[in-house]
C-alpha atoms as a PDB file:
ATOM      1  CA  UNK A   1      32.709-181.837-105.090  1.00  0.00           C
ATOM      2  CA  UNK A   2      29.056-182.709-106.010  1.00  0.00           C
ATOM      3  CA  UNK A   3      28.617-181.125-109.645  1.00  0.00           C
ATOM      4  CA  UNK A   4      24.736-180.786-111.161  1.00  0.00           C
ATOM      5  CA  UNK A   5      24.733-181.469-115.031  1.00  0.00           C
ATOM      6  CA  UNK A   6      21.224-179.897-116.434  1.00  0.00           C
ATOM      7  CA  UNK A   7      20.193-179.868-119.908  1.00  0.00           C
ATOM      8  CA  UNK A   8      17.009-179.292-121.990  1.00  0.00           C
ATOM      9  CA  UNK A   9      16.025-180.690-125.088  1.00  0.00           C
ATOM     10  CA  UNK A  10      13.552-179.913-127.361  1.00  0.00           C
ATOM     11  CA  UNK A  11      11.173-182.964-129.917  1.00  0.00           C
ATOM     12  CA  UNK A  12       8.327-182.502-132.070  1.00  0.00           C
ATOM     13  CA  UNK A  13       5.856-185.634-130.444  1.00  0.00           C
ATOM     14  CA  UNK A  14       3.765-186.190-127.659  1.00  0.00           C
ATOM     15  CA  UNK A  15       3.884-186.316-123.810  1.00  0.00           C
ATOM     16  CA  UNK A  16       3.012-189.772-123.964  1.00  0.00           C
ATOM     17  CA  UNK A  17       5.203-190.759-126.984  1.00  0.00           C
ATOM     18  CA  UNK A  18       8.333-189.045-125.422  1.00  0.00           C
ATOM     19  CA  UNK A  19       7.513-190.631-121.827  1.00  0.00           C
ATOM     20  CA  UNK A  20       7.166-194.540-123.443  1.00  0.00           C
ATOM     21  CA  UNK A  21      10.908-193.630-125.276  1.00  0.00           C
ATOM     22  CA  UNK A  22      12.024-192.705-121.815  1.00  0.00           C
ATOM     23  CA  UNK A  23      10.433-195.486-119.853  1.00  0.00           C
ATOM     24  CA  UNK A  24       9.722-198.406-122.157  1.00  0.00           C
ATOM     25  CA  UNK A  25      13.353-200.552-121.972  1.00  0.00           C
ATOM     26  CA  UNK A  26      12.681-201.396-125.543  1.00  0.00           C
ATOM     27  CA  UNK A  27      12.855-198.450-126.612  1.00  0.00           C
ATOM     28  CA  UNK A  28      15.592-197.249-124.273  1.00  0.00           C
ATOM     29  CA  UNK A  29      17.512-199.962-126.165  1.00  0.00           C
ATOM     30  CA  UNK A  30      16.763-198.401-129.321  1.00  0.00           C
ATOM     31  CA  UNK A  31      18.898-195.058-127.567  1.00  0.00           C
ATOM     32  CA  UNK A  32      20.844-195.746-124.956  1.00  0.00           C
ATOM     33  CA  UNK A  33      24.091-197.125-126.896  1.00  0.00           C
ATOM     34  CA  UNK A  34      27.650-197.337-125.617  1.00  0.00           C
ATOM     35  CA  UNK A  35      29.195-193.860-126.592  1.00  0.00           C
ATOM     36  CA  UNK A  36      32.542-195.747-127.270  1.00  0.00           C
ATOM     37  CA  UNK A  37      30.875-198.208-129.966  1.00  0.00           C
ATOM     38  CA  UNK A  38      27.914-197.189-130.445  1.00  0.00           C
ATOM     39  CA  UNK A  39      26.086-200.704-129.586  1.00  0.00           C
ATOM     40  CA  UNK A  40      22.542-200.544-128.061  1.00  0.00           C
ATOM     41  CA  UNK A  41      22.669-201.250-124.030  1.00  0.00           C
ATOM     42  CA  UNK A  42      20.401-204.383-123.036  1.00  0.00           C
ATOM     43  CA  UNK A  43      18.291-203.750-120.313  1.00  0.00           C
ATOM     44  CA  UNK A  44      15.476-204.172-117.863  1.00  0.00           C
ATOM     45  CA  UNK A  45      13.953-200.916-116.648  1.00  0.00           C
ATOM     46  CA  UNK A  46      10.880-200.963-115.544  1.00  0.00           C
ATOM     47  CA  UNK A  47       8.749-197.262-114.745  1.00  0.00           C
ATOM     48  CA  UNK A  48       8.132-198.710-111.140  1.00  0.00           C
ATOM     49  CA  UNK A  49       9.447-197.095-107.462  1.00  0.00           C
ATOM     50  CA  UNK A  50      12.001-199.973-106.104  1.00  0.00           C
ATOM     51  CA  UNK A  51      12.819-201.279-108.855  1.00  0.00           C
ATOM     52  CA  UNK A  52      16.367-201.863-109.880  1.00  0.00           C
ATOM     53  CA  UNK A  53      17.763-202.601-113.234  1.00  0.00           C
ATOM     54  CA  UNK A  54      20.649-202.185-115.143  1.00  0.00           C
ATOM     55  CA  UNK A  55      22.187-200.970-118.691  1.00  0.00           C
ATOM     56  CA  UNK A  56      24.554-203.772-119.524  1.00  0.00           C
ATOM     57  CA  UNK A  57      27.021-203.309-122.510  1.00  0.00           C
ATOM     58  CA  UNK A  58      30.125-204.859-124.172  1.00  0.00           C
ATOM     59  CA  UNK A  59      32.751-203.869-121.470  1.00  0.00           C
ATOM     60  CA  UNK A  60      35.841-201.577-122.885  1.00  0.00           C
ATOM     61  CA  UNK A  61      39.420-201.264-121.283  1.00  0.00           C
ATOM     62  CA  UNK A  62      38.060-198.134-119.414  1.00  0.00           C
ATOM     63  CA  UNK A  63      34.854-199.639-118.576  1.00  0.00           C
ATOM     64  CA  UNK A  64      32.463-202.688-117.582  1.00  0.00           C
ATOM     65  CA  UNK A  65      29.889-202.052-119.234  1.00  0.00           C
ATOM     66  CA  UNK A  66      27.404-201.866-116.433  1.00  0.00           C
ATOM     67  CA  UNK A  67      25.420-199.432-115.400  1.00  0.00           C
ATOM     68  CA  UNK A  68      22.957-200.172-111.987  1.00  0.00           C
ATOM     69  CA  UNK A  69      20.237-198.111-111.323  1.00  0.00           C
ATOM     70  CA  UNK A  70      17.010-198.055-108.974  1.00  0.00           C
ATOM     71  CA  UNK A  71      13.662-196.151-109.770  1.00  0.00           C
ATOM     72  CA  UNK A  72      12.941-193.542-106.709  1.00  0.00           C
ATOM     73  CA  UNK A  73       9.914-191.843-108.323  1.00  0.00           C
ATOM     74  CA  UNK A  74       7.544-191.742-110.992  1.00  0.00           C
ATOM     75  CA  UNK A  75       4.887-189.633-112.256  1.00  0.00           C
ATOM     76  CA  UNK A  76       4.000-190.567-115.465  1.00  0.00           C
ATOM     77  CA  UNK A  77       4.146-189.137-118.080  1.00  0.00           C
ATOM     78  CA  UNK A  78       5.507-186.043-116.235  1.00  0.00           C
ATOM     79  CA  UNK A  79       8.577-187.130-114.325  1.00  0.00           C
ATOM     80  CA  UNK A  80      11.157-189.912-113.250  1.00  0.00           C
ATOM     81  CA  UNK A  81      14.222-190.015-111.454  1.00  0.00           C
ATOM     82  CA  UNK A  82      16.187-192.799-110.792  1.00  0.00           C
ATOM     83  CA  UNK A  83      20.195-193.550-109.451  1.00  0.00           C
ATOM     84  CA  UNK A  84      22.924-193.987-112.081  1.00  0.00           C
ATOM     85  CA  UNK A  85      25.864-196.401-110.939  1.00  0.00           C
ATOM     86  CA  UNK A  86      28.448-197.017-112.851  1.00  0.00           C
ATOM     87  CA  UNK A  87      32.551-196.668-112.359  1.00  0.00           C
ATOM     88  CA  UNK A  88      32.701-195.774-108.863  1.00  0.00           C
ATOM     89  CA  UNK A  89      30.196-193.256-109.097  1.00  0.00           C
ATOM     90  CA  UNK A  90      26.845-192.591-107.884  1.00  0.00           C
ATOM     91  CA  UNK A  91      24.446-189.794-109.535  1.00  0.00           C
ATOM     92  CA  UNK A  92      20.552-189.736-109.319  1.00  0.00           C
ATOM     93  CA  UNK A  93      19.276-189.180-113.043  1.00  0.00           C
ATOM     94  CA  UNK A  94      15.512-186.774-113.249  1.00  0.00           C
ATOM     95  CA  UNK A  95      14.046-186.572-115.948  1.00  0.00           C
ATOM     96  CA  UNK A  96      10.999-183.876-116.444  1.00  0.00           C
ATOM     97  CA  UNK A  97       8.605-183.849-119.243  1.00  0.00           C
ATOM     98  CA  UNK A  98       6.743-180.354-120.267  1.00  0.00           C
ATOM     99  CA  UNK A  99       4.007-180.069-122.929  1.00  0.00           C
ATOM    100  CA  UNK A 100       4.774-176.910-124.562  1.00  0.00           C
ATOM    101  CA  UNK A 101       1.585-177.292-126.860  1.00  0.00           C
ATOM    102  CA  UNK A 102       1.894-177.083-130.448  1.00  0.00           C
ATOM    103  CA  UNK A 103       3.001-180.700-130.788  1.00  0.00           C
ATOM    104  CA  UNK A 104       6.191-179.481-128.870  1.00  0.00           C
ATOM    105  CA  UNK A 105       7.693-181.197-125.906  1.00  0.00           C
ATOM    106  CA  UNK A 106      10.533-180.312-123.359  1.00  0.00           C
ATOM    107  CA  UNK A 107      12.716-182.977-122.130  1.00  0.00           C
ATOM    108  CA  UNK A 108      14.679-181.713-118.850  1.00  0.00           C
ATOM    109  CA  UNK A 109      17.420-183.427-117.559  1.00  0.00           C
ATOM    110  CA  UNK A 110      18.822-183.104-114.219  1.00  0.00           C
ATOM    111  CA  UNK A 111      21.883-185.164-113.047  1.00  0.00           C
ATOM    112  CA  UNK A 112      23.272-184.926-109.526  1.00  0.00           C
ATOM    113  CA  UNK A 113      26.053-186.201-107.725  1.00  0.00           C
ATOM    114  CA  UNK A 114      28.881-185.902-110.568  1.00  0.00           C
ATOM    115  CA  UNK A 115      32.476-185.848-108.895  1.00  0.00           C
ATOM    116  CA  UNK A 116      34.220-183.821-110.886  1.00  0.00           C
ATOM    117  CA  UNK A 117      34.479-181.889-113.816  1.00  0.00           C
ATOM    118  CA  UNK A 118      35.884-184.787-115.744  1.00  0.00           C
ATOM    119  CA  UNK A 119      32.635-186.436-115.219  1.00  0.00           C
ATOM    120  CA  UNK A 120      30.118-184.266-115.345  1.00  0.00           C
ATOM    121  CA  UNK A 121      31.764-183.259-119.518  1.00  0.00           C
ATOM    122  CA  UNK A 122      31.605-186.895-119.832  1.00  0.00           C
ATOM    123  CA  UNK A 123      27.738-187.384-119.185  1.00  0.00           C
ATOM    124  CA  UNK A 124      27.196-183.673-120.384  1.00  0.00           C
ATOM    125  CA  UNK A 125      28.790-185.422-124.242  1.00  0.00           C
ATOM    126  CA  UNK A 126      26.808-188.528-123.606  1.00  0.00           C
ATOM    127  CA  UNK A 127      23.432-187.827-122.842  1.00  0.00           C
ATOM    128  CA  UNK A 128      23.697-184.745-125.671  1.00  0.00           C
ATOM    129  CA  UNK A 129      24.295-187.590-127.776  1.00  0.00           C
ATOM    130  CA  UNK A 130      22.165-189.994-126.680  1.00  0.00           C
ATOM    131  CA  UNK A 131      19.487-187.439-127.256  1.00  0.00           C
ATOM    132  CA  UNK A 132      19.867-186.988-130.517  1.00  0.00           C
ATOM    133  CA  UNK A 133      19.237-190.673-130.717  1.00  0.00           C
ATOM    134  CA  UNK A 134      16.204-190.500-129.058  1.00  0.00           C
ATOM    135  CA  UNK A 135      14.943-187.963-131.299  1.00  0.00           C
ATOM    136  CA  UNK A 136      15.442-190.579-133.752  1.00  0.00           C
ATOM    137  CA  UNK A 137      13.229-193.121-132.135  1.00  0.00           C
ATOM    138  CA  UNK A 138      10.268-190.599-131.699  1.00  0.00           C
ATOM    139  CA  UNK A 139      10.185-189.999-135.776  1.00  0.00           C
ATOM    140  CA  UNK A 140       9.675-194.183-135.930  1.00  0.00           C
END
């Protein structure tokens, strides 16, 4: 089975502000938490074509806490995609931004490669979380 997770989200900033929160590991620190205990993920992404990085957390009985990723394109501030490793799977992650005017912008996500239903509820919960989080970042 190869399942396709797509959401949209909505935040009151700009292009530019939304695309450092997305691309800025900083920031993505700031975010990007493990759902299980809510402590940020250290990491060292990097908004560059090749490069790999990884989301490192306090490992649970269910998981290691890693996450290993490469960057396969970018097109700032409109678009990045990237792979998503973690637990014996394999999913590529794109992002898309869209300036709606008005101070608006859309945040698509698109993530491919998801097993099983199991999984793709899984990052369906986390990433609607974890963008509520970022929404939080933005208002800083």
């Amino acid at each position: 089975m190869n399942l396709t997770l797509s959401l949209d989200f909505q935040y009151t900033t700009s292009i530019e502000k939304l695309w450092s929160a997305l691309t800025d590991s900083n920031k993505l620190s700031k975010w990007v938490a493990n759902i299980h205990t809510g402590q940020a993920m250290e990491n060292d992404f990097k908004p560059v074509v090749g490069h790999r990085f990884q989301f490192r957390t306090q490992p649970t009985e269910w998981w290691d806490g890693i996450i290993d990723g490469e960057v396969l394109f970018v097109d700032a501030p409109n678009q990045v995609s990237y792979t998503w490793v973690s637990g014996g799977e394999k999913h590529t992650v794109n992002w898309k931004l869209q300036d709606l005017g008005d101070g608006k912008v859309n945040l698509h996500l698109e993530q491919t490669g998801l097993s099983n239903a199991q999984a793709l509820n899984g990052a369906k919960y986390g990433w609607s979380k974890w963008c509520g989080q970022l929404e939080t970042v933005l208002e800083q």
